[in-house]
C-alpha atoms as a PDB file:
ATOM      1  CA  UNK A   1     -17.622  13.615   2.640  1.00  0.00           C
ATOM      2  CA  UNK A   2     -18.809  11.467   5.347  1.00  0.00           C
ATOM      3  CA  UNK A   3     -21.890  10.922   4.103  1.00  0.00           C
ATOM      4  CA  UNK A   4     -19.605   9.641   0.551  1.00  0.00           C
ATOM      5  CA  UNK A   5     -17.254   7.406   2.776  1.00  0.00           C
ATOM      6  CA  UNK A   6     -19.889   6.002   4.330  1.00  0.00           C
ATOM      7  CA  UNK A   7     -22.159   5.137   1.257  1.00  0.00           C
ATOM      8  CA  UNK A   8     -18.741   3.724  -0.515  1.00  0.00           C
ATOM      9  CA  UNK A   9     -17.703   1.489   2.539  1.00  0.00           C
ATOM     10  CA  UNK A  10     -20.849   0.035   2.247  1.00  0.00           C
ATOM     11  CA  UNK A  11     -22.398  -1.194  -1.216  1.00  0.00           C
ATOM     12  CA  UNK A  12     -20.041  -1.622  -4.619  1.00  0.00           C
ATOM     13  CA  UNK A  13     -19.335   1.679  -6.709  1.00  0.00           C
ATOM     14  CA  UNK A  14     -21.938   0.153  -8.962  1.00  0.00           C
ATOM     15  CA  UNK A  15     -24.587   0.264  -6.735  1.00  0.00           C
ATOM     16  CA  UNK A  16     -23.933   3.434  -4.674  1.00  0.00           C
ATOM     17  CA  UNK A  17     -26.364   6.100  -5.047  1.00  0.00           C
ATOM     18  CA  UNK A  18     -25.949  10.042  -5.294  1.00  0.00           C
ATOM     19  CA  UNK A  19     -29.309  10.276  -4.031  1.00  0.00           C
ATOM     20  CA  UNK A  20     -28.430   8.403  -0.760  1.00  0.00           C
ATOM     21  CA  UNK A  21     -25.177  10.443  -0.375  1.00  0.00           C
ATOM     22  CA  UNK A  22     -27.339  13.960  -0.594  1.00  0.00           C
ATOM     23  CA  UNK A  23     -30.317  12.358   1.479  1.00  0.00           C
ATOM     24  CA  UNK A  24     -27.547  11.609   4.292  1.00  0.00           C
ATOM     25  CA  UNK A  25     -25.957  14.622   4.292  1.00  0.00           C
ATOM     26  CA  UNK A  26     -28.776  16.907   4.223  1.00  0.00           C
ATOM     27  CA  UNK A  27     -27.528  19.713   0.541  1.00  0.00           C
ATOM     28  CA  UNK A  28     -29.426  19.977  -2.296  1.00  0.00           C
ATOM     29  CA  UNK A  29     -28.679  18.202  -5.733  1.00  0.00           C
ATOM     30  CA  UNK A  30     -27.061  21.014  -7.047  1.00  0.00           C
ATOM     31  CA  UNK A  31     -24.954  21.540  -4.062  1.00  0.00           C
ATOM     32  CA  UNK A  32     -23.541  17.805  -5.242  1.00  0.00           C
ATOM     33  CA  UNK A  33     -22.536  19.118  -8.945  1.00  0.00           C
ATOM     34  CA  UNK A  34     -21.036  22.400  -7.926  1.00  0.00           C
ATOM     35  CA  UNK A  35     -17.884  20.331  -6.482  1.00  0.00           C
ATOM     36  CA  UNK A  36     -18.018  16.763  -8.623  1.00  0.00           C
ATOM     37  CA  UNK A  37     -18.938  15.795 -12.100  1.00  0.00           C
ATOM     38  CA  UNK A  38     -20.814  12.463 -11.111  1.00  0.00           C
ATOM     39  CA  UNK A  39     -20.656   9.127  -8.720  1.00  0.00           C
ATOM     40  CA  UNK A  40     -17.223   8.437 -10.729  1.00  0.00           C
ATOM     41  CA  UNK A  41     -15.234  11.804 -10.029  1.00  0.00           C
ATOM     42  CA  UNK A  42     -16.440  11.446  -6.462  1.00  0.00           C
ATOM     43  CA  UNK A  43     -15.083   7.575  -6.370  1.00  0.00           C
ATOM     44  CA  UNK A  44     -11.360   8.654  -7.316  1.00  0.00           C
ATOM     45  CA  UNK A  45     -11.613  11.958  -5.094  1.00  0.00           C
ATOM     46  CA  UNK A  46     -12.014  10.013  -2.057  1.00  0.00           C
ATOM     47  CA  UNK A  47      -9.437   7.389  -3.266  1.00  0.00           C
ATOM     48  CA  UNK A  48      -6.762  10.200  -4.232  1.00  0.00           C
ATOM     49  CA  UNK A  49      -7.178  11.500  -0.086  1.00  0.00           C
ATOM     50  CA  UNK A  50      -6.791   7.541   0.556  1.00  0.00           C
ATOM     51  CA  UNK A  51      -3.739   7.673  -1.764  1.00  0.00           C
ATOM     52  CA  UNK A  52      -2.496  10.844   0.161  1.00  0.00           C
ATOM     53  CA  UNK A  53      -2.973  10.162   3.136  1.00  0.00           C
ATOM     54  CA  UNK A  54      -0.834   6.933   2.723  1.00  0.00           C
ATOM     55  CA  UNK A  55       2.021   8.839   0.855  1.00  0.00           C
ATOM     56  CA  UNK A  56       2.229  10.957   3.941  1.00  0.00           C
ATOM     57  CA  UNK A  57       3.185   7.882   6.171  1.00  0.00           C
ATOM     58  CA  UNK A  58       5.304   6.583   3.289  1.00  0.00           C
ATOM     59  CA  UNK A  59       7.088  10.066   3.848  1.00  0.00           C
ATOM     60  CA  UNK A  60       7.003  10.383   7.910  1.00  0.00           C
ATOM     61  CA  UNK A  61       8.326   6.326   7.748  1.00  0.00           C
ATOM     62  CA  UNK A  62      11.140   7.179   5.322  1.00  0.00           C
ATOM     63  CA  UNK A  63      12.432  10.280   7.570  1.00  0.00           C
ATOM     64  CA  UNK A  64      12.015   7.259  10.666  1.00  0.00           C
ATOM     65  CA  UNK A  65      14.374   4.860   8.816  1.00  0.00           C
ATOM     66  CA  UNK A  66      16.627   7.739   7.809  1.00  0.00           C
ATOM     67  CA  UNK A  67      15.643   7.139   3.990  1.00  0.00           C
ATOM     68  CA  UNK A  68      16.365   3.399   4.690  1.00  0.00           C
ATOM     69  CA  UNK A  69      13.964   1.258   2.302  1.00  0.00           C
ATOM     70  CA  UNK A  70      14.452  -2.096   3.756  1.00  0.00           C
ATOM     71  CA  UNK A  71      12.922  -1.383   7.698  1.00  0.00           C
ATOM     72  CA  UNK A  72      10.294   0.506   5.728  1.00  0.00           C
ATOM     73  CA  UNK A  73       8.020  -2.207   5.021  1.00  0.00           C
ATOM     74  CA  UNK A  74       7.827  -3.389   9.032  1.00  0.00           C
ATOM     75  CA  UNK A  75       7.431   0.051  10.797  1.00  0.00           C
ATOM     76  CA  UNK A  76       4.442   0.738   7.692  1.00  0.00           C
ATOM     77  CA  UNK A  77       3.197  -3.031   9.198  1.00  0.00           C
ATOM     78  CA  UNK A  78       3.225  -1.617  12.411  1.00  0.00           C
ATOM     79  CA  UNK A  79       1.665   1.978  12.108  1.00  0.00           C
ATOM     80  CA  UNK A  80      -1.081  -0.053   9.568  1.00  0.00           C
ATOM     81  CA  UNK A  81      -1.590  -2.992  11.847  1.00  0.00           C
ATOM     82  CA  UNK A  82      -1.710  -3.708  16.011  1.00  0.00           C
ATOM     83  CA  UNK A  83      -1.390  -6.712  17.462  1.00  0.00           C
ATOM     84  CA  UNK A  84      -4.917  -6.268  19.046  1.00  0.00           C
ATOM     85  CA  UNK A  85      -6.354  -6.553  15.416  1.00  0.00           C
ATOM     86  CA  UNK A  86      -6.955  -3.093  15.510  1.00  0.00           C
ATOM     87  CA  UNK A  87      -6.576  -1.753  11.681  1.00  0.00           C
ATOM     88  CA  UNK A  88      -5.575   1.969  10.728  1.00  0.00           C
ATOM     89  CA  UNK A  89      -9.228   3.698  10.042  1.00  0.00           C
ATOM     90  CA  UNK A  90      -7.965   4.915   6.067  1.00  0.00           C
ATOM     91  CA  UNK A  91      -6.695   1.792   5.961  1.00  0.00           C
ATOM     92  CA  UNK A  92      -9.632   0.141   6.881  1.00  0.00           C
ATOM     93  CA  UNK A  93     -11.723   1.987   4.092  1.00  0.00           C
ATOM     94  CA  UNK A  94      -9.168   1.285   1.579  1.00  0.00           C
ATOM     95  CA  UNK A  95      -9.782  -2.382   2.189  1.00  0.00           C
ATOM     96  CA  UNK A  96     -13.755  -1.827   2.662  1.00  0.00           C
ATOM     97  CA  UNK A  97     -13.390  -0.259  -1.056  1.00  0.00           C
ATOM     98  CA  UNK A  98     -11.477  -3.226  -2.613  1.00  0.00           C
ATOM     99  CA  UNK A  99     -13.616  -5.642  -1.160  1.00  0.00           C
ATOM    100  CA  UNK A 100     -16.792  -4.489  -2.535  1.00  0.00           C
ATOM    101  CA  UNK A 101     -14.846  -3.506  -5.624  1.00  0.00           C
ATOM    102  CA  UNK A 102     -13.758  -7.104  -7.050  1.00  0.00           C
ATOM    103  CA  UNK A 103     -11.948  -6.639 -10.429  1.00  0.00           C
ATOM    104  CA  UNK A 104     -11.696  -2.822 -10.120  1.00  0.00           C
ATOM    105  CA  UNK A 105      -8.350  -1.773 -11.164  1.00  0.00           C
ATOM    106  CA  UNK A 106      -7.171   0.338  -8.119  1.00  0.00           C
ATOM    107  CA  UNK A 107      -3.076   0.243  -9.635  1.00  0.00           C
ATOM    108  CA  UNK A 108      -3.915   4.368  -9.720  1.00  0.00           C
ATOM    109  CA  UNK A 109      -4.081   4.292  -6.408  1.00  0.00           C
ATOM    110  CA  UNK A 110      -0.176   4.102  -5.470  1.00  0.00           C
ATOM    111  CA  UNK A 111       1.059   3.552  -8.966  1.00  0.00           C
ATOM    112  CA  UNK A 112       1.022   6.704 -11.067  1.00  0.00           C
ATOM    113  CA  UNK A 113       3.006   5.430 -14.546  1.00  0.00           C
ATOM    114  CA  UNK A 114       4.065   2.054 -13.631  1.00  0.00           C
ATOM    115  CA  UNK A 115       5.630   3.795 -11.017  1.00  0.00           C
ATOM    116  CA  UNK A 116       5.216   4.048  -6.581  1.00  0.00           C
ATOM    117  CA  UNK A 117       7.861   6.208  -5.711  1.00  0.00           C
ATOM    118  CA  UNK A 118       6.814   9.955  -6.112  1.00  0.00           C
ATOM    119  CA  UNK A 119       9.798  12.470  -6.972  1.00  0.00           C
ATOM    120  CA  UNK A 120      10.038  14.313  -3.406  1.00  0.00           C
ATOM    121  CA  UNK A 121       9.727  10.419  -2.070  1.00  0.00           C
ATOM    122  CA  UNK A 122      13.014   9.210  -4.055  1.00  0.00           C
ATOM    123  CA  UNK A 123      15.099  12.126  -2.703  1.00  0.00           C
ATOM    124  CA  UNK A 124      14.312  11.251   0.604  1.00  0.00           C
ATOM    125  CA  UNK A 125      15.823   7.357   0.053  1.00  0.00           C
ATOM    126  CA  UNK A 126      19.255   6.616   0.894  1.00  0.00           C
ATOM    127  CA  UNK A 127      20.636   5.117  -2.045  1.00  0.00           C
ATOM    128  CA  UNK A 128      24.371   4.422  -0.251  1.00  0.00           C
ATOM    129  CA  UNK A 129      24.386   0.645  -0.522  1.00  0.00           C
ATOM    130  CA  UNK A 130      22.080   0.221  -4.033  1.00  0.00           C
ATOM    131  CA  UNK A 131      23.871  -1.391  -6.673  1.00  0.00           C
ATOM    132  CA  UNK A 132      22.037   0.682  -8.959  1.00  0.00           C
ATOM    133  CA  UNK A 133      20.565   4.789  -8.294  1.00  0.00           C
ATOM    134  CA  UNK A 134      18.469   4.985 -11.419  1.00  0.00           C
ATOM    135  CA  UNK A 135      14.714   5.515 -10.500  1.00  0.00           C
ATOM    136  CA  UNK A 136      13.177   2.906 -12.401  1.00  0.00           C
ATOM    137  CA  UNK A 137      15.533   0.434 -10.197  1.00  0.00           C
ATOM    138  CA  UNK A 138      14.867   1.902  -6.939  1.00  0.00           C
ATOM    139  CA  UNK A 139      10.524   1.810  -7.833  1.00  0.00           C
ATOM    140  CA  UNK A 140      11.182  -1.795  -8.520  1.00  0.00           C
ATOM    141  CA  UNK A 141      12.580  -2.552  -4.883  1.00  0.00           C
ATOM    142  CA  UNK A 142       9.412  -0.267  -3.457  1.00  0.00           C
ATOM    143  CA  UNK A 143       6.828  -2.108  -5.576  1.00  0.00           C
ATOM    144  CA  UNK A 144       8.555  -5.407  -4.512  1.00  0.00           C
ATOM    145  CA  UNK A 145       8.406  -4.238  -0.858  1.00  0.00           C
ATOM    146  CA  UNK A 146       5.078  -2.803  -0.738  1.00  0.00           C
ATOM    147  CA  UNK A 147       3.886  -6.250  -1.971  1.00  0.00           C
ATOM    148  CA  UNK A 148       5.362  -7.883   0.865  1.00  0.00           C
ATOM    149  CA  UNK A 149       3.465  -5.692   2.751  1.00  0.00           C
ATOM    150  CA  UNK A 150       0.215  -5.474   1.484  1.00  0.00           C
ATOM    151  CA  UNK A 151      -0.028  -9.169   1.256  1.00  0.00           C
ATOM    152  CA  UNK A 152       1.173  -9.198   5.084  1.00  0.00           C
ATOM    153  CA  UNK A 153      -2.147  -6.484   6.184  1.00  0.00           C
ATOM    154  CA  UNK A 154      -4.221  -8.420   3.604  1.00  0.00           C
ATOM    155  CA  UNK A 155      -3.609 -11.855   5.797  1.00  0.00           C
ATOM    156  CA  UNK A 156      -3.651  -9.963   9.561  1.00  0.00           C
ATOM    157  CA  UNK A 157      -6.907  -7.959   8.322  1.00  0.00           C
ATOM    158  CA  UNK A 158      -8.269 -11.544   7.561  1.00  0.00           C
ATOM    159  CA  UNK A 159      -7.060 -12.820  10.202  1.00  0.00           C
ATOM    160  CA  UNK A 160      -5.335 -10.602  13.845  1.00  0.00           C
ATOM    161  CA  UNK A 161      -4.268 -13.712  15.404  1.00  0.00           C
ATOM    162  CA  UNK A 162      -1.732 -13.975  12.198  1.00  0.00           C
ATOM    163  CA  UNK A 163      -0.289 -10.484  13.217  1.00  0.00           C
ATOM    164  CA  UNK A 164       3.117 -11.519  14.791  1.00  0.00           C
ATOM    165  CA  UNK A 165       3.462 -14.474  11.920  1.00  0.00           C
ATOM    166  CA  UNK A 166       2.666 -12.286   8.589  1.00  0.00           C
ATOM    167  CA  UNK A 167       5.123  -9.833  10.639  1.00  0.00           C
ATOM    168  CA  UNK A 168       7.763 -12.005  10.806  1.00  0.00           C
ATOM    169  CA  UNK A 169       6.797 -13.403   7.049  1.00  0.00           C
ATOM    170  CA  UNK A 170       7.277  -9.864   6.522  1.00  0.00           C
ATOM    171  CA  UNK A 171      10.895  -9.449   7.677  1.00  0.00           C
ATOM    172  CA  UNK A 172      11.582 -12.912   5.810  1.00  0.00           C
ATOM    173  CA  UNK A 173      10.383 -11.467   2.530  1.00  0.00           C
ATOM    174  CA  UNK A 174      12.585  -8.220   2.578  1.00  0.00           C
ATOM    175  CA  UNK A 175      15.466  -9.926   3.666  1.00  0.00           C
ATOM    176  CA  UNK A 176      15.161 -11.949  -0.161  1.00  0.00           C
ATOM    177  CA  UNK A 177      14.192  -8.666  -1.532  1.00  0.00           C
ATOM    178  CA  UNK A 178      17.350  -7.164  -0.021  1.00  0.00           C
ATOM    179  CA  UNK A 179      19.997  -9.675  -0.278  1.00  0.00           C
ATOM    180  CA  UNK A 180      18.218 -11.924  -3.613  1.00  0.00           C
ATOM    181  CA  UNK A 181      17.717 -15.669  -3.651  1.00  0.00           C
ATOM    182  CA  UNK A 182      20.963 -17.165  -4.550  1.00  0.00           C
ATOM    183  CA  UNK A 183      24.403 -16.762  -3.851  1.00  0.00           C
ATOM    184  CA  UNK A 184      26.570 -14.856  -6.465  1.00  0.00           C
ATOM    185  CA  UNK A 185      28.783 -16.884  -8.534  1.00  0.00           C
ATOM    186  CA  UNK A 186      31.459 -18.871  -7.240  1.00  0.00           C
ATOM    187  CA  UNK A 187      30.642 -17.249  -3.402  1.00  0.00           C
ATOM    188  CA  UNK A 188      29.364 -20.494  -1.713  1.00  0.00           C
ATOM    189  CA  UNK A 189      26.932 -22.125  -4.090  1.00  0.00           C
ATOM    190  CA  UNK A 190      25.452 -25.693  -2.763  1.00  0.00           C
ATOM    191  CA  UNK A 191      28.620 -26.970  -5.555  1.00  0.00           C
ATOM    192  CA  UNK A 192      31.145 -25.309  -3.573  1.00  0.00           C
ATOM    193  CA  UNK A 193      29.678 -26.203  -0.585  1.00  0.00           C
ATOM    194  CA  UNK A 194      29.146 -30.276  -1.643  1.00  0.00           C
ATOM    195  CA  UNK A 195      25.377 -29.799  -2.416  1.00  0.00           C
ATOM    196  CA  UNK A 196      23.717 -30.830  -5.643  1.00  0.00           C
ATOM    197  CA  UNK A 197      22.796 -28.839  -8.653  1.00  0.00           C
ATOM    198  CA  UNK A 198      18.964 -29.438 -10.082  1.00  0.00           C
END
C-alpha cells in the first residue's frame, strides 16, 4: 500500500504503472491480482480509505460540537490545517491525487447519491434549531459547509500565510450559511430601515 500511495502521489492515474508499484514493493505479479482487479480498482481502494478516514473525523468533530453543524466546518479547518502550514498527511494525499488528477470526477469521494451525510452521521446532528429535519435538507447545509471548507484548505494549502484569513473567511461563510443573506420579510429590510431597493 505504500508502495501504491506513493506511485499515486506522484504521476497522474494515467500514467502510474503496476509494474513500478510491484518493483517497489518487492511481490510478484500475481501477488498484485490476488487482492485488485487492475490500476483502476486499486485507484478507488486507496481513495475509499481517504474517504474513511475523513468520515471518521467528520464523526469524532460532530461528537466535539455535540452534533452542532455550524462550528463543524472550523474545528475540521483546524484538525486539517496548522497555522505553521503544516497539512494533515491523508489530507495531503487527497490533494496530491486531485492535483495530478485534473478533470477526474472525485464527487464519489464524499458524495455517495448526491448525498455527504452518511446515515449513522445524520443521527449524530442536532437538528433542535433546523427549520427543516428532512435529510435531503440537512445534506444541503453539509455540502454547503464542506464547500466553505474545502475552498478555505484549498487557499491555506496554496498558500500557509493565508491560514488565519481563509479561517476567518471561513467563519464569515457559515455565518451566511447559517443565518441566509437577507433579512426575512418586513424584519428590517434596507426599506424599513431608509435604504434603497435595486
Amino acid at each position: 500500500m505504500d508502495a501504491a500511495w506513493a506511485e499515486f502521489t506522484s504521476t497522474s492515474f494515467t500514467d502510474a504503472s503496476i509494474n513500478r508499484i510491484i518493483h517497489s514493493a518487492r511481490i510478484p505479479r500475481g501477488s498484485f491480482y490476488q487482492y485488485f482487479q487492475d490500476k483502476e480498482d486499486l485507484f478507488w481502494h486507496l481513495l475509499g480509505e481517504i474517504r474513511q478516514y475523513f468520515f471518521g473525523v467528520f464523526e469524532e468533530v460532530l461528537r466535539e460540537t455535540r452534533g452542532d453543524l455550524f462550528p463543524f466546518p472550523v474545528h475540521v479547518f483546524d484538525r486539517f490545517m496548522d497555522p505553521t502550514g503544516s497539512t494533515d498527511p491523508i489530507l495531503k494525499r487527497c490533494i496530491q491525487i486531485m492535483q495530478l488528477n485534473p478533470g477526474f470526477d472525485f464527487r464519489n469521494l464524499l458524495l455517495r447519491g448526491g448525498e455527504l451525510m452518511t446515515v449513522p452521521l445524520l443521527k449524530m446532528v442536532d437538528l433542535s434549531g433546523f427549520r427543516r429535519k428532512d435529510p435531503a435538507f440537512v445534506n444541503h447545509i453539509c455540502i454547503l459547509l464542506v464547500a466553505a471548507l474545502a475552498y478555505a484548505v484549498m487557499e491555506t494549502t496554496q498558500d500557509p500565510e493565508q491560514w488565519k484569513r481563509q479561517r476567518e473567511i471561513l467563519e464569515e461563510r457559515i455565518e451566511i450559511v447559517k443565518w441566509g443573506g437577507l433579512f426575512p420579510e418586513g424584519k428590517g429590510g434596507p426599506a424599513e430601515q431608509g435604504g434603497h431597493t435595486c
